[in-house]
N, C-alpha and C. Protein backbone atom coordinates (compact mmCIF):
# COMPACT_ATOMS: atom_id res chain seq x y z
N UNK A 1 75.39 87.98 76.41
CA UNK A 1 75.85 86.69 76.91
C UNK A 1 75.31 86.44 78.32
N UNK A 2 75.33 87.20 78.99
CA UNK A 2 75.09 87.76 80.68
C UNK A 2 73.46 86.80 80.56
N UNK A 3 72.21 87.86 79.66
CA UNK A 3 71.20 87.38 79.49
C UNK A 3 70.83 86.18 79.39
N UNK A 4 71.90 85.58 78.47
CA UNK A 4 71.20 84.23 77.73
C UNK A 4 71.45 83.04 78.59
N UNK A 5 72.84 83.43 79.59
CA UNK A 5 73.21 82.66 80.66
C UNK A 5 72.09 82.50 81.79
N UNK A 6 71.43 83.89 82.15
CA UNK A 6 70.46 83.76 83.09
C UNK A 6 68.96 83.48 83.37
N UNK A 7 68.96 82.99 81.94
CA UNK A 7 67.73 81.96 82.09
C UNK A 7 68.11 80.27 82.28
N UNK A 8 69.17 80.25 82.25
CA UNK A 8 69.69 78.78 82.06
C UNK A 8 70.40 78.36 83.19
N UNK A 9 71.01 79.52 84.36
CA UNK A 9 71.83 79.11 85.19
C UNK A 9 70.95 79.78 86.70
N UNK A 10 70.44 78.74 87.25
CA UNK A 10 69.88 78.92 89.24
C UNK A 10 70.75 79.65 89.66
N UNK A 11 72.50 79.27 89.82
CA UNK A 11 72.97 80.38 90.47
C UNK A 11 73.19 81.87 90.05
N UNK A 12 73.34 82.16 88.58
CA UNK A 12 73.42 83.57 88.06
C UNK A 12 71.86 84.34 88.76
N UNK A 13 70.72 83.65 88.48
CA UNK A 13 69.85 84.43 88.97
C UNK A 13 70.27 84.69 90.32
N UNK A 14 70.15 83.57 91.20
CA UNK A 14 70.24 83.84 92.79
C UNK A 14 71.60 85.01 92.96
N UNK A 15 72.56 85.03 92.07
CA UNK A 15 73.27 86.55 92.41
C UNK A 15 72.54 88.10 91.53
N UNK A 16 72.13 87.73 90.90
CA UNK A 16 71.59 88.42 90.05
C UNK A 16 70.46 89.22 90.79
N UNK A 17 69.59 88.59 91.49
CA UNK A 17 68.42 88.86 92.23
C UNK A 17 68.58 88.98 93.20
N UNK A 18 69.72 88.58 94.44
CA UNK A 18 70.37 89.37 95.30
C UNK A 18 70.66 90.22 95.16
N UNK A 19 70.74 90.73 94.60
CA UNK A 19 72.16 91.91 94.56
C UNK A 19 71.10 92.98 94.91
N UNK A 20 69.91 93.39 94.18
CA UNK A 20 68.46 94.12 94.28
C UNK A 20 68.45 93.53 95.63
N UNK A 21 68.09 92.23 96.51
CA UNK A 21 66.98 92.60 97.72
C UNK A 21 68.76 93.00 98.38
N UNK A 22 69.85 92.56 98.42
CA UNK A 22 70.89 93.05 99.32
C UNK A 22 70.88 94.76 99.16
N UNK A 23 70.89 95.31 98.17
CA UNK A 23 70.97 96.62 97.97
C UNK A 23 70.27 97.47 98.22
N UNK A 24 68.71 96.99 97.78
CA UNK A 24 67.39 97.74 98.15
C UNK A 24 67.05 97.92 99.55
N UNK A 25 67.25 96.83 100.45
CA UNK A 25 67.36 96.54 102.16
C UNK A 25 68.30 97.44 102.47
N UNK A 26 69.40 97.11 101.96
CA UNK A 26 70.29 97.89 102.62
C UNK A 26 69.99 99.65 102.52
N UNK A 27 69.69 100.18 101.04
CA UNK A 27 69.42 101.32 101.01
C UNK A 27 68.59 101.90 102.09
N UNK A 28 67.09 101.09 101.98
CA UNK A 28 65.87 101.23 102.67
C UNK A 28 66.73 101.30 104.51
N UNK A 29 67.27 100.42 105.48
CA UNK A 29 67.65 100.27 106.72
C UNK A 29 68.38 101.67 106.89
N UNK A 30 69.04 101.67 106.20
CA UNK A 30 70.71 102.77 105.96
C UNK A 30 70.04 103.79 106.01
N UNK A 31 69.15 104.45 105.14
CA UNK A 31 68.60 105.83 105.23
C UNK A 31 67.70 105.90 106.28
N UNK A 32 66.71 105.20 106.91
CA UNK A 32 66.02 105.51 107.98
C UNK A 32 66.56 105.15 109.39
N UNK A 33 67.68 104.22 109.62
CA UNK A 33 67.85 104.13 110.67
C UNK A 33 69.49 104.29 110.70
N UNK A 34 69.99 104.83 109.90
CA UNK A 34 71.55 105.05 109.97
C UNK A 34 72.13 106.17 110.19
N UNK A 35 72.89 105.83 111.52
CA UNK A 35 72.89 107.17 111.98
C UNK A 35 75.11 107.73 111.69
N UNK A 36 75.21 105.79 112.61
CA UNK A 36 76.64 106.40 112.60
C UNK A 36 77.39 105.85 110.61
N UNK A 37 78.27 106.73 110.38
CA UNK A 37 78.62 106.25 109.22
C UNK A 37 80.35 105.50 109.08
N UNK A 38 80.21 105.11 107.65
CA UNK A 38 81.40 104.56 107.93
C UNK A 38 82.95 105.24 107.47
N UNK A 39 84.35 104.71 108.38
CA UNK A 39 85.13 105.92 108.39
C UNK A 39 85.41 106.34 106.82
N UNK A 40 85.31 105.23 105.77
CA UNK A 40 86.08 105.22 104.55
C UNK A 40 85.08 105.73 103.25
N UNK A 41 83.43 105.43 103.48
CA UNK A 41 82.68 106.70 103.34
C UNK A 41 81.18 106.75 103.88
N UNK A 42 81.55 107.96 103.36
CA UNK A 42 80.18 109.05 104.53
C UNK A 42 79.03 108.63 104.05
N UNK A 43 78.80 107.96 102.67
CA UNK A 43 77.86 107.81 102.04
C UNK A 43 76.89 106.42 102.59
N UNK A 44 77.94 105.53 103.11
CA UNK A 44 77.38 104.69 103.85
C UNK A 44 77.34 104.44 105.31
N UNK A 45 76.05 103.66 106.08
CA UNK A 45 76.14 103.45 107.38
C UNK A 45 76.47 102.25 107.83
N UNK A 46 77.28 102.15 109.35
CA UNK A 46 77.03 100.57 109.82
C UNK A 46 75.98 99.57 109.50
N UNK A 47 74.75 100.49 109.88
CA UNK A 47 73.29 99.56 109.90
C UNK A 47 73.00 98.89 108.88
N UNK A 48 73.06 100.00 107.82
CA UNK A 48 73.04 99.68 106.39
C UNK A 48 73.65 98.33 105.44
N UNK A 49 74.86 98.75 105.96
CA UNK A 49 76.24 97.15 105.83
C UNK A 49 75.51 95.86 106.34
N UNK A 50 75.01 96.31 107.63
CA UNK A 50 74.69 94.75 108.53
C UNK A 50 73.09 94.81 108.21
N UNK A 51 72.78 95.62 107.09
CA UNK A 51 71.12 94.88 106.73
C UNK A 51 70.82 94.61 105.79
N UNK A 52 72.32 94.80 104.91
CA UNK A 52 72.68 93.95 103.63
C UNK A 52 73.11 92.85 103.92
N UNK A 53 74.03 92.29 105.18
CA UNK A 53 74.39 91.18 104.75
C UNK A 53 73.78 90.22 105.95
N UNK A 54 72.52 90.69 106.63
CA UNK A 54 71.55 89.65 107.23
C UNK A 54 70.27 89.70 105.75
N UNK A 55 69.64 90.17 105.54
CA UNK A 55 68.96 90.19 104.00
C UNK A 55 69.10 89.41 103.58
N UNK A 56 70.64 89.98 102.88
CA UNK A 56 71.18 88.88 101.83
C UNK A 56 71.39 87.45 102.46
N UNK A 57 71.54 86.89 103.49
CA UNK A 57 71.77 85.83 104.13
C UNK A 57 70.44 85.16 104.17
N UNK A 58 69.58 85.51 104.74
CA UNK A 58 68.37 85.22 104.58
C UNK A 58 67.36 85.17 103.22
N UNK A 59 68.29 85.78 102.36
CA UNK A 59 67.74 85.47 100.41
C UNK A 59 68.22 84.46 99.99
N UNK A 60 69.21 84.23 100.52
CA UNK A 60 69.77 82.85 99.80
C UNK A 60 69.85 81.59 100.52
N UNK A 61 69.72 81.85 101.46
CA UNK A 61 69.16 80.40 101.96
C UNK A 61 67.81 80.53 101.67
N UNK A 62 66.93 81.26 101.49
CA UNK A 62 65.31 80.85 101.30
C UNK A 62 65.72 80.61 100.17
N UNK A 63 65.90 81.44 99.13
CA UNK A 63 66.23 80.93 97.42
C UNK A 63 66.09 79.95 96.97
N UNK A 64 67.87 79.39 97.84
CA UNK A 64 68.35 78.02 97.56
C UNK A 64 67.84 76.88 97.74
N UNK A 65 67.03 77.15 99.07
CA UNK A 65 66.07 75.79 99.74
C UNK A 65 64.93 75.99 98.80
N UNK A 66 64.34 76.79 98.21
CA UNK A 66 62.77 77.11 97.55
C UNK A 66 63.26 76.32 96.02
N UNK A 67 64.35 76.78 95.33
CA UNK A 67 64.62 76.29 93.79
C UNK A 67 65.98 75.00 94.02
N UNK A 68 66.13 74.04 95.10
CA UNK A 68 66.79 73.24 95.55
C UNK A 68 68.31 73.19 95.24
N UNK A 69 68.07 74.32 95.02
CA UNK A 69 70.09 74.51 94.28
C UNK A 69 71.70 73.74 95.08
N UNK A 70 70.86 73.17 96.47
CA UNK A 70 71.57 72.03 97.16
C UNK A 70 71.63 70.82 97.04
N UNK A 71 72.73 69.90 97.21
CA UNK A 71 72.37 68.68 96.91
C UNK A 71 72.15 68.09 97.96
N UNK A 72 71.42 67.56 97.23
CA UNK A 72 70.73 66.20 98.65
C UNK A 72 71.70 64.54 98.63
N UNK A 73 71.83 64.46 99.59
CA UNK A 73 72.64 63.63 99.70
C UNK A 73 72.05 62.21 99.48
């Protein structure tokens, strides 16, 4: 169902395809430059957190503006 939805729906992809550059960034920042971690787990870093959710901020506004998923007034 998931599939057949995401050829048909702009926003399922745009979470769909976030989720990879939020995760992959974040992995990629987190392991080379993460030093302090966080208290609830060890597995993740500050840096990591905040280079998922500048990434991801910056994926979806390019996204959205590139496949117009805003309305124009």
């Amino acid at each position: 169902m998931c599939l057949i939805c995401y050829f048909q729906c702009k926003t399922l992809k745009l979470e769909v395809n976030g989720l990879f550059v939020f995760l992959g960034f974040a992995d990629l920042i987190g392991r080379r430059f993460g030093g302090a971690k966080l208290p609830y787990n060890e597995n993740k870093s500050y840096i990591g957190s905040l280079a998922m959710l500048i990434f991801g901020f910056i994926f979806c506004v390019g996204y959205s503006n590139s496949n117009h998923l805003h309305s124009n007034p």
